[in-house]
Protein backbone atom coordinates (compact mmCIF):
# COMPACT_ATOMS: atom_id res chain seq x y z
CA UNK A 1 -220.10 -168.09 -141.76
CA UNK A 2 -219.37 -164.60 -142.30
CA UNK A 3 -215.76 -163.11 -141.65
CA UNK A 4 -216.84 -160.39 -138.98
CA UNK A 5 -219.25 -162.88 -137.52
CA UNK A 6 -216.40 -165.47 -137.09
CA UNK A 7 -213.76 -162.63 -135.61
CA UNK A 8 -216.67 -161.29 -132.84
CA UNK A 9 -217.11 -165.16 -132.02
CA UNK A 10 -213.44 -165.08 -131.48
CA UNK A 11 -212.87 -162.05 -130.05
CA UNK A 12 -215.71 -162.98 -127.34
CA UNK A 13 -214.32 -165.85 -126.64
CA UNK A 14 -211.04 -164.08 -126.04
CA UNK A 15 -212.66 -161.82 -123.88
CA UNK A 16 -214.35 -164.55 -121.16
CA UNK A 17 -210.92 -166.13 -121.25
CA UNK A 18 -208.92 -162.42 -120.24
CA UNK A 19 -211.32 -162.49 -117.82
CA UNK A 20 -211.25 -165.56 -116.23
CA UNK A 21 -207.43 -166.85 -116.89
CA UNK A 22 -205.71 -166.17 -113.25
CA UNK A 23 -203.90 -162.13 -113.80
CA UNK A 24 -200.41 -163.74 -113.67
CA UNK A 25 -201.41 -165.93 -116.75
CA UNK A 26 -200.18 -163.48 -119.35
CA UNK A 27 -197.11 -162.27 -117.88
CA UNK A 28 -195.40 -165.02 -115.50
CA UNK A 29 -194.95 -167.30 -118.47
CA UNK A 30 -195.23 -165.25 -121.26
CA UNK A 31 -197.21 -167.74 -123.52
CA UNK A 32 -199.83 -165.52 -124.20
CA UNK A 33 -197.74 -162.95 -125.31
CA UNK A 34 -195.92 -165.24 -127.70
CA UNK A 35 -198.74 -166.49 -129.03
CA UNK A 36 -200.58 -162.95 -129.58
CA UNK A 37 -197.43 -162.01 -131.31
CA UNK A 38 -197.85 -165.07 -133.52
CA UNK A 39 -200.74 -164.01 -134.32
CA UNK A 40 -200.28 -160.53 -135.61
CA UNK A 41 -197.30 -162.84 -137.33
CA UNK A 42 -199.60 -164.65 -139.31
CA UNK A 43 -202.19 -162.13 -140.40
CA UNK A 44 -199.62 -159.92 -141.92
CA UNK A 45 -198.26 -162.99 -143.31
CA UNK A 46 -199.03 -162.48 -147.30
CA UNK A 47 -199.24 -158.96 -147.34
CA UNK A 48 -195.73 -157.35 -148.01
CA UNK A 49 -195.69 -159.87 -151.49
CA UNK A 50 -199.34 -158.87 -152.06
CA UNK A 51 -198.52 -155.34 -151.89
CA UNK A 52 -195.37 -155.61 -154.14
CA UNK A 53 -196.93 -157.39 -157.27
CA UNK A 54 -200.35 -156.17 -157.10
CA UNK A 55 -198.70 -152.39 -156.69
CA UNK A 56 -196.74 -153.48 -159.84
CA UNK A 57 -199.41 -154.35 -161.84
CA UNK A 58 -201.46 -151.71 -161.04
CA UNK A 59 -199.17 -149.12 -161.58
CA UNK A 60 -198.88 -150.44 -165.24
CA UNK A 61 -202.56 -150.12 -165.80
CA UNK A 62 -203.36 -147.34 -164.34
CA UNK A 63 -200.23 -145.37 -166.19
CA UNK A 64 -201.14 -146.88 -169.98
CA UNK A 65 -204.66 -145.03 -169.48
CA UNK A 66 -202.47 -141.77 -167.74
CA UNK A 67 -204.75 -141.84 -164.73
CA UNK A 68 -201.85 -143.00 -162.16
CA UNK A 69 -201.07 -139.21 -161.50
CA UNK A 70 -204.67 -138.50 -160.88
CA UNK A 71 -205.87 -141.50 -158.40
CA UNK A 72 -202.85 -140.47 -156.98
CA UNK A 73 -203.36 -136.67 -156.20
CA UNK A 74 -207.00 -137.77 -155.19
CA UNK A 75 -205.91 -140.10 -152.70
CA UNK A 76 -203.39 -137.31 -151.11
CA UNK A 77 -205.95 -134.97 -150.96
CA UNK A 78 -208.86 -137.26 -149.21
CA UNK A 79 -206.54 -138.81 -147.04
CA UNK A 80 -205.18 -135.21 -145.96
CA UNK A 81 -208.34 -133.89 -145.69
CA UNK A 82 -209.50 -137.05 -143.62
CA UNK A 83 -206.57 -137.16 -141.48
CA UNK A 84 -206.80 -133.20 -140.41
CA UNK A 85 -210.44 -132.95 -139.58
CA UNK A 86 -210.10 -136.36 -137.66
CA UNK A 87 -207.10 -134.82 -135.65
CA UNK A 88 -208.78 -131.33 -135.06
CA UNK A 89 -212.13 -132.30 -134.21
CA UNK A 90 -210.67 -135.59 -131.79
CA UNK A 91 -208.69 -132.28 -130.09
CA UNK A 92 -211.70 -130.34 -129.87
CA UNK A 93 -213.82 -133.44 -128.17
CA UNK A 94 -211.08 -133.56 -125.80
CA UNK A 95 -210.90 -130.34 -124.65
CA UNK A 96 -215.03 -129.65 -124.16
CA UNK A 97 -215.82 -133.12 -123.13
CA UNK A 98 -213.12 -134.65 -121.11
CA UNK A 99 -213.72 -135.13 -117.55
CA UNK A 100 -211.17 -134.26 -114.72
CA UNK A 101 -207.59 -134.78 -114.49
CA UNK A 102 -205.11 -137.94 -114.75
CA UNK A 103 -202.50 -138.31 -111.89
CA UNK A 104 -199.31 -138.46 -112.89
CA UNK A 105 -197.62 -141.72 -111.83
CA UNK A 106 -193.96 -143.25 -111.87
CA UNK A 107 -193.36 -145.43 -114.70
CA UNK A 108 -189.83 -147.10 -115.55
CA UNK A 109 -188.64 -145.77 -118.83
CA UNK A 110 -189.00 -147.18 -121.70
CA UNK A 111 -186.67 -147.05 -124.74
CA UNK A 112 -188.99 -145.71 -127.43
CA UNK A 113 -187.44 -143.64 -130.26
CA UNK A 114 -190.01 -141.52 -132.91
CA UNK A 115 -189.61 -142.16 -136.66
CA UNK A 116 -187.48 -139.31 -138.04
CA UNK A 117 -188.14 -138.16 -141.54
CA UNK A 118 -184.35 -138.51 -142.59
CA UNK A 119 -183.84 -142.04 -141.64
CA UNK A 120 -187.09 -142.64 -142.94
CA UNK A 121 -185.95 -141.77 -146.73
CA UNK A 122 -182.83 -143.16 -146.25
CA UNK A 123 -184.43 -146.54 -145.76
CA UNK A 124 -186.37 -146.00 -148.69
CA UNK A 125 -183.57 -145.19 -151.22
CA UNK A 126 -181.21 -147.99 -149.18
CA UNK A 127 -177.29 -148.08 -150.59
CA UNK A 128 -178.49 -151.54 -151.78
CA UNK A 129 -182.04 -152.13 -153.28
CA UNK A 130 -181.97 -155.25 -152.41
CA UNK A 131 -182.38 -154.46 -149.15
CA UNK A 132 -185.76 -154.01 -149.17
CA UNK A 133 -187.03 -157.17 -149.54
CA UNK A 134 -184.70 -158.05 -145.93
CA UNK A 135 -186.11 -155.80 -144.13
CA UNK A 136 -188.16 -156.23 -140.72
CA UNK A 137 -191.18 -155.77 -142.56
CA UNK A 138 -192.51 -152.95 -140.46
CA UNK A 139 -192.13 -150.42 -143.00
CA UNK A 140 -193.92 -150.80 -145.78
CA UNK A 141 -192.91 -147.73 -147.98
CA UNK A 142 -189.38 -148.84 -149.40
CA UNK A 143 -190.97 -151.90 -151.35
CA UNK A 144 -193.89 -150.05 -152.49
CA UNK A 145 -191.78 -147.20 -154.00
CA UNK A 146 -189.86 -149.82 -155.42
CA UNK A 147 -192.98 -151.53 -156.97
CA UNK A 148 -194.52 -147.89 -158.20
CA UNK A 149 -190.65 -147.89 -160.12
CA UNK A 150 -190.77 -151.02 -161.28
CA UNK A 151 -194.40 -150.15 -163.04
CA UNK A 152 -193.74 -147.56 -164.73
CA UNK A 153 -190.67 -149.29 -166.19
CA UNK A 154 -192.26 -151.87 -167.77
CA UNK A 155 -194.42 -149.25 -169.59
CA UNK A 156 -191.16 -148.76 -171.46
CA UNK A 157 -191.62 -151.03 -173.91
CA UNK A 158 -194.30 -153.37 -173.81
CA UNK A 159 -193.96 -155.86 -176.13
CA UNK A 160 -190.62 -157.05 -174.48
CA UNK A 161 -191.74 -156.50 -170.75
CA UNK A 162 -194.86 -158.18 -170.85
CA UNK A 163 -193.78 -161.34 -169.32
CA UNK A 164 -192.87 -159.94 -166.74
CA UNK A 165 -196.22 -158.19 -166.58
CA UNK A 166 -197.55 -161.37 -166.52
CA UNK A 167 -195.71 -163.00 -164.28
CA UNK A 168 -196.18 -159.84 -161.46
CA UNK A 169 -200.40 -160.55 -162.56
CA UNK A 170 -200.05 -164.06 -162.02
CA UNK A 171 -198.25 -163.42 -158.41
CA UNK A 172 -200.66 -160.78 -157.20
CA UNK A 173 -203.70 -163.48 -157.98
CA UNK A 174 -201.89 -165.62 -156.20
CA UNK A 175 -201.15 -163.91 -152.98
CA UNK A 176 -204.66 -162.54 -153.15
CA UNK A 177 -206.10 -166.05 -152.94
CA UNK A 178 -203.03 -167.08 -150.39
CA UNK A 179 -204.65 -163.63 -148.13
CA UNK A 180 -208.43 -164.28 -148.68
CA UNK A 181 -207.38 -168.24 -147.11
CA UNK A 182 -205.47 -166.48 -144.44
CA UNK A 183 -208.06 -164.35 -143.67
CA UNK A 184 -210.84 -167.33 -142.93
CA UNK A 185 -209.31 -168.18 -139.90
CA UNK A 186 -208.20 -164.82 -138.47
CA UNK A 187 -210.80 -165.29 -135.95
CA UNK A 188 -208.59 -167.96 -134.12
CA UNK A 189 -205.76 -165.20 -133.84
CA UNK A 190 -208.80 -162.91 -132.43
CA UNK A 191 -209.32 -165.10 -129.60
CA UNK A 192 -205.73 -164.71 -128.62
CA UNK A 193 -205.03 -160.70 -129.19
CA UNK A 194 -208.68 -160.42 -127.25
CA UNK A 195 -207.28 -162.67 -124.30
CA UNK A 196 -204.11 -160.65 -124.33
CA UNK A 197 -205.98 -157.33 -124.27
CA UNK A 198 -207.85 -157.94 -121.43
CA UNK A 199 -205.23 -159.62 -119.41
CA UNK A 200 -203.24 -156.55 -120.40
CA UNK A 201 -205.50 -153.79 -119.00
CA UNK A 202 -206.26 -156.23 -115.79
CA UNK A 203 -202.65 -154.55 -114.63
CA UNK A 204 -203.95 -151.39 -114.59
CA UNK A 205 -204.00 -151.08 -110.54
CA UNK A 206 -206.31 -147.73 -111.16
CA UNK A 207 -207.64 -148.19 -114.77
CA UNK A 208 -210.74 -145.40 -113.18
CA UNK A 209 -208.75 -142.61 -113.94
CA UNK A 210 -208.00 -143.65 -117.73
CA UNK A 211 -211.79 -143.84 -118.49
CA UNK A 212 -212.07 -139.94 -119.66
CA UNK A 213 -209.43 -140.41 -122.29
CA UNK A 214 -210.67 -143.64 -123.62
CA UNK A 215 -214.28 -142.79 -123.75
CA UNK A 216 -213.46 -140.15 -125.84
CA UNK A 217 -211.28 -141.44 -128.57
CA UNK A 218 -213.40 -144.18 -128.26
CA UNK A 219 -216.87 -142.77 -128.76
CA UNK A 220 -215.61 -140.61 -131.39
CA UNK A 221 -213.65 -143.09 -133.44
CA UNK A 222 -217.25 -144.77 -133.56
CA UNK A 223 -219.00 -141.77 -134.35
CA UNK A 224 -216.56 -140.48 -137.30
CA UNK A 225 -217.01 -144.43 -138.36
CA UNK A 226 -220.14 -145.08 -138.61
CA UNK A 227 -221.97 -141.93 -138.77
CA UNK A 228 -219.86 -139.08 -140.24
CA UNK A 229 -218.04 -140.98 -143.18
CA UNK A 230 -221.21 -142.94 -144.11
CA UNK A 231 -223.04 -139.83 -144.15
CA UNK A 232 -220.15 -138.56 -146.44
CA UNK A 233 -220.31 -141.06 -148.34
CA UNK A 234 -224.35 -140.99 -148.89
CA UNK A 235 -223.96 -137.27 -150.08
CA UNK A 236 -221.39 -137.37 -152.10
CA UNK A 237 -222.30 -140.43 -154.05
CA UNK A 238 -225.28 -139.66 -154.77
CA UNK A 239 -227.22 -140.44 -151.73
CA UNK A 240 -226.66 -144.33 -151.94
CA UNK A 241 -227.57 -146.39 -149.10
CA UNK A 242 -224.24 -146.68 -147.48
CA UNK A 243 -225.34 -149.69 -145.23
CA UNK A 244 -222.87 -152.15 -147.53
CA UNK A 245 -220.43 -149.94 -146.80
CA UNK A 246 -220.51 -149.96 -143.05
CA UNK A 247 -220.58 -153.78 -143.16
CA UNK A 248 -217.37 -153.82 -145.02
CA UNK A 249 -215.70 -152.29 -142.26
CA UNK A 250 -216.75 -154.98 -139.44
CA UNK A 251 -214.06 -157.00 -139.59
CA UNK A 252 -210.81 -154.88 -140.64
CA UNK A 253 -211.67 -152.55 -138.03
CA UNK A 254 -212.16 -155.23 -135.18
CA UNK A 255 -208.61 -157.01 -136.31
CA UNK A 256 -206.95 -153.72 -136.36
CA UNK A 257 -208.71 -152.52 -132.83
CA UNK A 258 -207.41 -155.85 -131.15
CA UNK A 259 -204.20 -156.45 -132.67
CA UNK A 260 -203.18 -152.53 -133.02
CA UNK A 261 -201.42 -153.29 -136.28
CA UNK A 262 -202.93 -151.74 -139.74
CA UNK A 263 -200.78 -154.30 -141.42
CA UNK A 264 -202.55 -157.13 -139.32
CA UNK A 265 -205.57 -155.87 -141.15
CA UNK A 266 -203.97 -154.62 -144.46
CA UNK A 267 -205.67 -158.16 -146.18
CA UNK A 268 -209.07 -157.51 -144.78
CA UNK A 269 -209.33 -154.18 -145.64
CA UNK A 270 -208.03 -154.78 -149.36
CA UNK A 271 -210.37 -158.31 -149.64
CA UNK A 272 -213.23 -156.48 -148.63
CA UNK A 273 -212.52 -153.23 -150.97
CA UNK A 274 -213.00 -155.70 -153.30
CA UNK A 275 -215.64 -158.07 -153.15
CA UNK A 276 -217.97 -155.76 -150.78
CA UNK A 277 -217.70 -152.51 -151.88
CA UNK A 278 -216.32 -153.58 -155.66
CA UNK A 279 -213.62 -150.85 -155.44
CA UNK A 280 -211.36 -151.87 -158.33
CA UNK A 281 -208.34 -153.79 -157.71
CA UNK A 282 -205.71 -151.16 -159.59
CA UNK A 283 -207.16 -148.36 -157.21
CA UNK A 284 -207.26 -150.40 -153.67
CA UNK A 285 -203.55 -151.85 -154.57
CA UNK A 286 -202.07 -148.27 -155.62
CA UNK A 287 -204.55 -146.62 -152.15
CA UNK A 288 -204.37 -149.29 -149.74
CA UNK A 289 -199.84 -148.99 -149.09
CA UNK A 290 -200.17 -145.07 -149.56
CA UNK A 291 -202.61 -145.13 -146.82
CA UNK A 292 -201.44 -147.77 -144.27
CA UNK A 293 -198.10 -145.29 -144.54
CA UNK A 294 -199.20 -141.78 -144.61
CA UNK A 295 -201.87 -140.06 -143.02
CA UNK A 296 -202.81 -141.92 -140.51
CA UNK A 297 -205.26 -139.44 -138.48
CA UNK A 298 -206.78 -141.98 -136.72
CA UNK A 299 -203.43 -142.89 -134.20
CA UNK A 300 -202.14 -139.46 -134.80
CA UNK A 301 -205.82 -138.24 -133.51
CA UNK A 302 -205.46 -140.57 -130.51
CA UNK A 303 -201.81 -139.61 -129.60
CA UNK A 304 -203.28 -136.04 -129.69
CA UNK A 305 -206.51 -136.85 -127.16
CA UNK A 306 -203.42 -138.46 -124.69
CA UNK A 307 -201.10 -135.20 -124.97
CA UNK A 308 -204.00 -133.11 -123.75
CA UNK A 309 -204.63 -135.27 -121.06
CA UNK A 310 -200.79 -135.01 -120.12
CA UNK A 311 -200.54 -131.86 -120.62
CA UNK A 312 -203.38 -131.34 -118.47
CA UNK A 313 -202.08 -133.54 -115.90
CA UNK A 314 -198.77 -131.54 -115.60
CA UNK A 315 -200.22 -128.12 -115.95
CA UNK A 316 -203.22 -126.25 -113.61
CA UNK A 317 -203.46 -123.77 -116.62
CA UNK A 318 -205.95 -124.33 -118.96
CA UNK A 319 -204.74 -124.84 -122.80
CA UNK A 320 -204.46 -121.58 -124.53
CA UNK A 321 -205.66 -121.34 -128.62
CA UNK A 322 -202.10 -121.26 -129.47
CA UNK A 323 -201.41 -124.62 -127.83
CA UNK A 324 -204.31 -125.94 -129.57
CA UNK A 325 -203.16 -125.00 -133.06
CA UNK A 326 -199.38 -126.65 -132.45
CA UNK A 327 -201.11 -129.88 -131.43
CA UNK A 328 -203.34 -130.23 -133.97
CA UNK A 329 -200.20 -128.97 -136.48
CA UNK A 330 -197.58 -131.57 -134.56
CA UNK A 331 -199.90 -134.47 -135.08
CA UNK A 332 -200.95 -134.08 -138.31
CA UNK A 333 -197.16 -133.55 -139.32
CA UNK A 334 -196.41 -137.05 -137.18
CA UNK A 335 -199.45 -139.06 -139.08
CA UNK A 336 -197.11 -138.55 -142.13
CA UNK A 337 -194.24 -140.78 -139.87
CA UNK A 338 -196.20 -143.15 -138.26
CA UNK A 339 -195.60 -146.00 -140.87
CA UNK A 340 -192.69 -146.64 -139.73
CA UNK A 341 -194.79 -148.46 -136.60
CA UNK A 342 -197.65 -149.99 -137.82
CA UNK A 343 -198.24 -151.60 -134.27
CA UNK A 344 -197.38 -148.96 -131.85
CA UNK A 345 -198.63 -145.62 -134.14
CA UNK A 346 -200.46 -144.27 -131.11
CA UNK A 347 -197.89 -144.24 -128.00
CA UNK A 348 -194.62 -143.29 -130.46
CA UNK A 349 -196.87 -140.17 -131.67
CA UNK A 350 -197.49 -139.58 -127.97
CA UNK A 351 -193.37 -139.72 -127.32
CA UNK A 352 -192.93 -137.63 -130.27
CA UNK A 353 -195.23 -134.74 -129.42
CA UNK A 354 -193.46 -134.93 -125.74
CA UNK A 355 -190.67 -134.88 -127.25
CA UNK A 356 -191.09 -131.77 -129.25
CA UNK A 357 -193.17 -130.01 -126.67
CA UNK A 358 -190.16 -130.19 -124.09
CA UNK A 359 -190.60 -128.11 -120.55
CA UNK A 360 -189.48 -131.38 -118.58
CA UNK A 361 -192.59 -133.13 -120.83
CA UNK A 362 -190.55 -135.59 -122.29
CA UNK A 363 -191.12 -138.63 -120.47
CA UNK A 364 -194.63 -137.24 -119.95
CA UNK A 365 -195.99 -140.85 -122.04
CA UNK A 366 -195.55 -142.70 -119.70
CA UNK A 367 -198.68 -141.28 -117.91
CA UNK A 368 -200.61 -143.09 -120.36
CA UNK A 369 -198.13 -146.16 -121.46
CA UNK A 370 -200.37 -148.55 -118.71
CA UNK A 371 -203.28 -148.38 -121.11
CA UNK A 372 -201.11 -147.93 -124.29
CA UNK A 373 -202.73 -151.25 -125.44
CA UNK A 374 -206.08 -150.39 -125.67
CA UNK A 375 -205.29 -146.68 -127.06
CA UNK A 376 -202.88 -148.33 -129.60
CA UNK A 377 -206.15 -150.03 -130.76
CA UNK A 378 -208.29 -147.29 -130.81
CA UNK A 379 -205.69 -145.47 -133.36
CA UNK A 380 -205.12 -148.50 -135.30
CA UNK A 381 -209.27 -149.44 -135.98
CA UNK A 382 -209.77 -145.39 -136.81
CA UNK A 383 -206.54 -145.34 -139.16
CA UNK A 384 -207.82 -148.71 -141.12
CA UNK A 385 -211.57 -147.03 -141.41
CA UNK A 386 -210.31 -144.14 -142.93
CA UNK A 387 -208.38 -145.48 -145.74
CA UNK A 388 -211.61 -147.47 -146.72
CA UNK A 389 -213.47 -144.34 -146.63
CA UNK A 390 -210.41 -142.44 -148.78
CA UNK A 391 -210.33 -145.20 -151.10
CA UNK A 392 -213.62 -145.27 -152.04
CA UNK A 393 -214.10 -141.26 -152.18
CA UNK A 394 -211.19 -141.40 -154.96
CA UNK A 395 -212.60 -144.81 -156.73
CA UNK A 396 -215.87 -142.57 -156.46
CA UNK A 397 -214.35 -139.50 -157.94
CA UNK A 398 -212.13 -141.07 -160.45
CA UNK A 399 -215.83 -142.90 -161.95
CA UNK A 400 -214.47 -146.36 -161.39
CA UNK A 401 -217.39 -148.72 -160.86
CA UNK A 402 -217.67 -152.35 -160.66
CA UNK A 403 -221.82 -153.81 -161.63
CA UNK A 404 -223.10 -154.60 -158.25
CA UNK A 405 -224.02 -157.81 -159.14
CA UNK A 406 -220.35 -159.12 -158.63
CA UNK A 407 -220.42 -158.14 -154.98
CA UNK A 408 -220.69 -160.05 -152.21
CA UNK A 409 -221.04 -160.42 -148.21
CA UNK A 410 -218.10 -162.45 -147.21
């Protein structure tokens, strides 16, 4: 049985339970909860150690045949490119399409602090490197910079180093196979984040009024899915069916919407690079980190959607031009932090851009933080489409090619 086949049988599942479960089912005991957690737990189980060797490795490779710089600076400028259109035409849909107003409503704080870009490189250059391999787990930057170092050392000398080249090979085959296993039976932990969501948004006492907001980061997270970047995609490389493409995308995208974590689907994403769309494993390993990091336009693009609506909610004025250009300019400057939470991108972009907007506006998230859930997801399912779509542009542009014939639907 197919992988995206076995996650929608899960995630339906989940869905007539959230339905059906009495309301008090999720949060009186917290079982559900824990278990959802658990969950998220286990998909991002083998991906930090995945990451590190196979970064490693393919940092070596790609820096004996002096491309590394390139696939690099090809990523940067897809994913940039990506992540600012994303952001500026989500505001845009927002603005001309969004019906009426949101009411603001009283919401206990909550204590939820935005990434800043100082602490952020001081975790990444730590007083101890060891450090990074103790680390929560929820950034993912300090042990990929790390790996990218430890690459290009062993380029030093080769004959003594390649060992160890070995050994990191043997390791990143080995977590590979240890994530492909893990990644059969994600459709169990579906069932549960499903269940979870549902119960989740069955709080909402007037979930009516959120329907604007969701609808359109909804319906245009679709649209820039599975109609703009396959029609990319069908132009620029040279008007190939991208049908296999879109399949590829089933399954990360669904564990990512329900779980709201692009780590959770970090191992789908790089499984099916591979053995769908035969994207070569030195380019997905070196893309894949960079991406689930930086750039991501997809919860930045959904945190932008939300400010409008707040700022519509506090305001009677309509937003000026000016307004427009520091939102889209804010976000796409807070997609380059968002890393740092690769399960709650969405809302802490929302808190940051309140934050830095001010007039009284800085609590203004909470206006959206009873369907944070589902908005979360949203962000998370754009965010893991468009780092497939960046990584194949620059496997694309870079001529990397693997014979079809190797592919296969999983």
């Amino acid at each position: 049985m197919k992988i995206w086949f076995k996650m929608c049988i899960g995630a339906v599942i989940g869905l007539v339970c959230g339905l059906y479960l009495p309301a008090s089912f999720g949060s009186s005991s917290g079982f559900l909860e824990f278990l959802s957690g658990l969950a998220v737990r286990v998909g991002r189980y083998a991906v930090l150690p995945l990451v590190l060797f196979s970064l490693i490795v393919s940092v070596y490779e790609l820096c004996l045949e002096r491309r590394l710089f390139r696939v690099y600076l090809r990523v940067i400028f897809y994913a940039a490119l990506t992540s600012l259109g994303v952001i500026t035409f989500g505001v845009l849909c927002a603005l001309f399409f969004m019906p009426g107003r949101v009411s603001i409503s009283i919401e206990n704080q909550v204590a939820l602090a935005a990434p800043r870009a100082g602490e952020l490189l001081l975790r990444v250059f730590p007083q101890n490197l060891f450090t990074v391999f103790t680390d929560s787990g929820d950034f993912l930057l300090p042990l990929a910079v790390f790996a990218v170092f430890f690459g290009l050392c062993l380029t030093y000398d080769r004959r003594i180093f390649r060992p160890l080249v070995e050994i990191a090979g043997s390791l990143s085959l080995l977590f590979y196979r240890m994530s492909s296993f893990i990644t059969e039976f994600l459709f169990i932990g579906c069932a549960v984040l499903s269940a979870f969501l549902v119960l989740e948004l069955r709080k909402v006492t007037d979930l009516g009024q959120f329907a604007g907001p969701f609808l359109v980061c909804a319906l245009f997270s679709l649209a820039a899915s599975f109609v703009v970047f396959p029609l990319i995609l069908y132009f620029l490389k040279g008007k190939k069916k991208p049908l296999r493409w879109m399949y590829a995308q089933l399954a990360p995208a669904l564990g990512a919407f329900l779980s709201g974590d692009v780590y959770f689907s970090l191992g789908l994403l790089v499984r099916h690079g591979k053995e769908v769309l035969g994207v070569p494993w030195k380019v997905s390993a070196v893309a894949s980190p960079f991406l689930a990091v930086f750039f991501r336009g997809g919860s930045a693009m959904v945190s932008a959607v939300s400010f409008v609506v707040v700022l519509r909610a506090y305001s009677s004025l309509e937003i000026g031009f000016l307004q427009v250009l520091w939102i889209i300019a804010q976000s796409f400057g807070i997609s380059l932090l968002l890393g740092a939470v690769p399960g709650a991108g969405s809302l802490v972009g929302l808190a940051a851009l309140s934050a830095l907007y001010g007039k009284g506006m800085e609590e203004a998230f909470l206006i959206i933080r009873p369907v944070s859930v589902m908005l979360v997801g949203i962000g998370a399912f754009l965010d893991i489409v468009s780092a497939s779509f960046v990584t194949c542009l620059a496997a694309d542009a870079m001529k990397f090619s693997e014979d079809e014939g190797r592919r296969e639907f999983i």
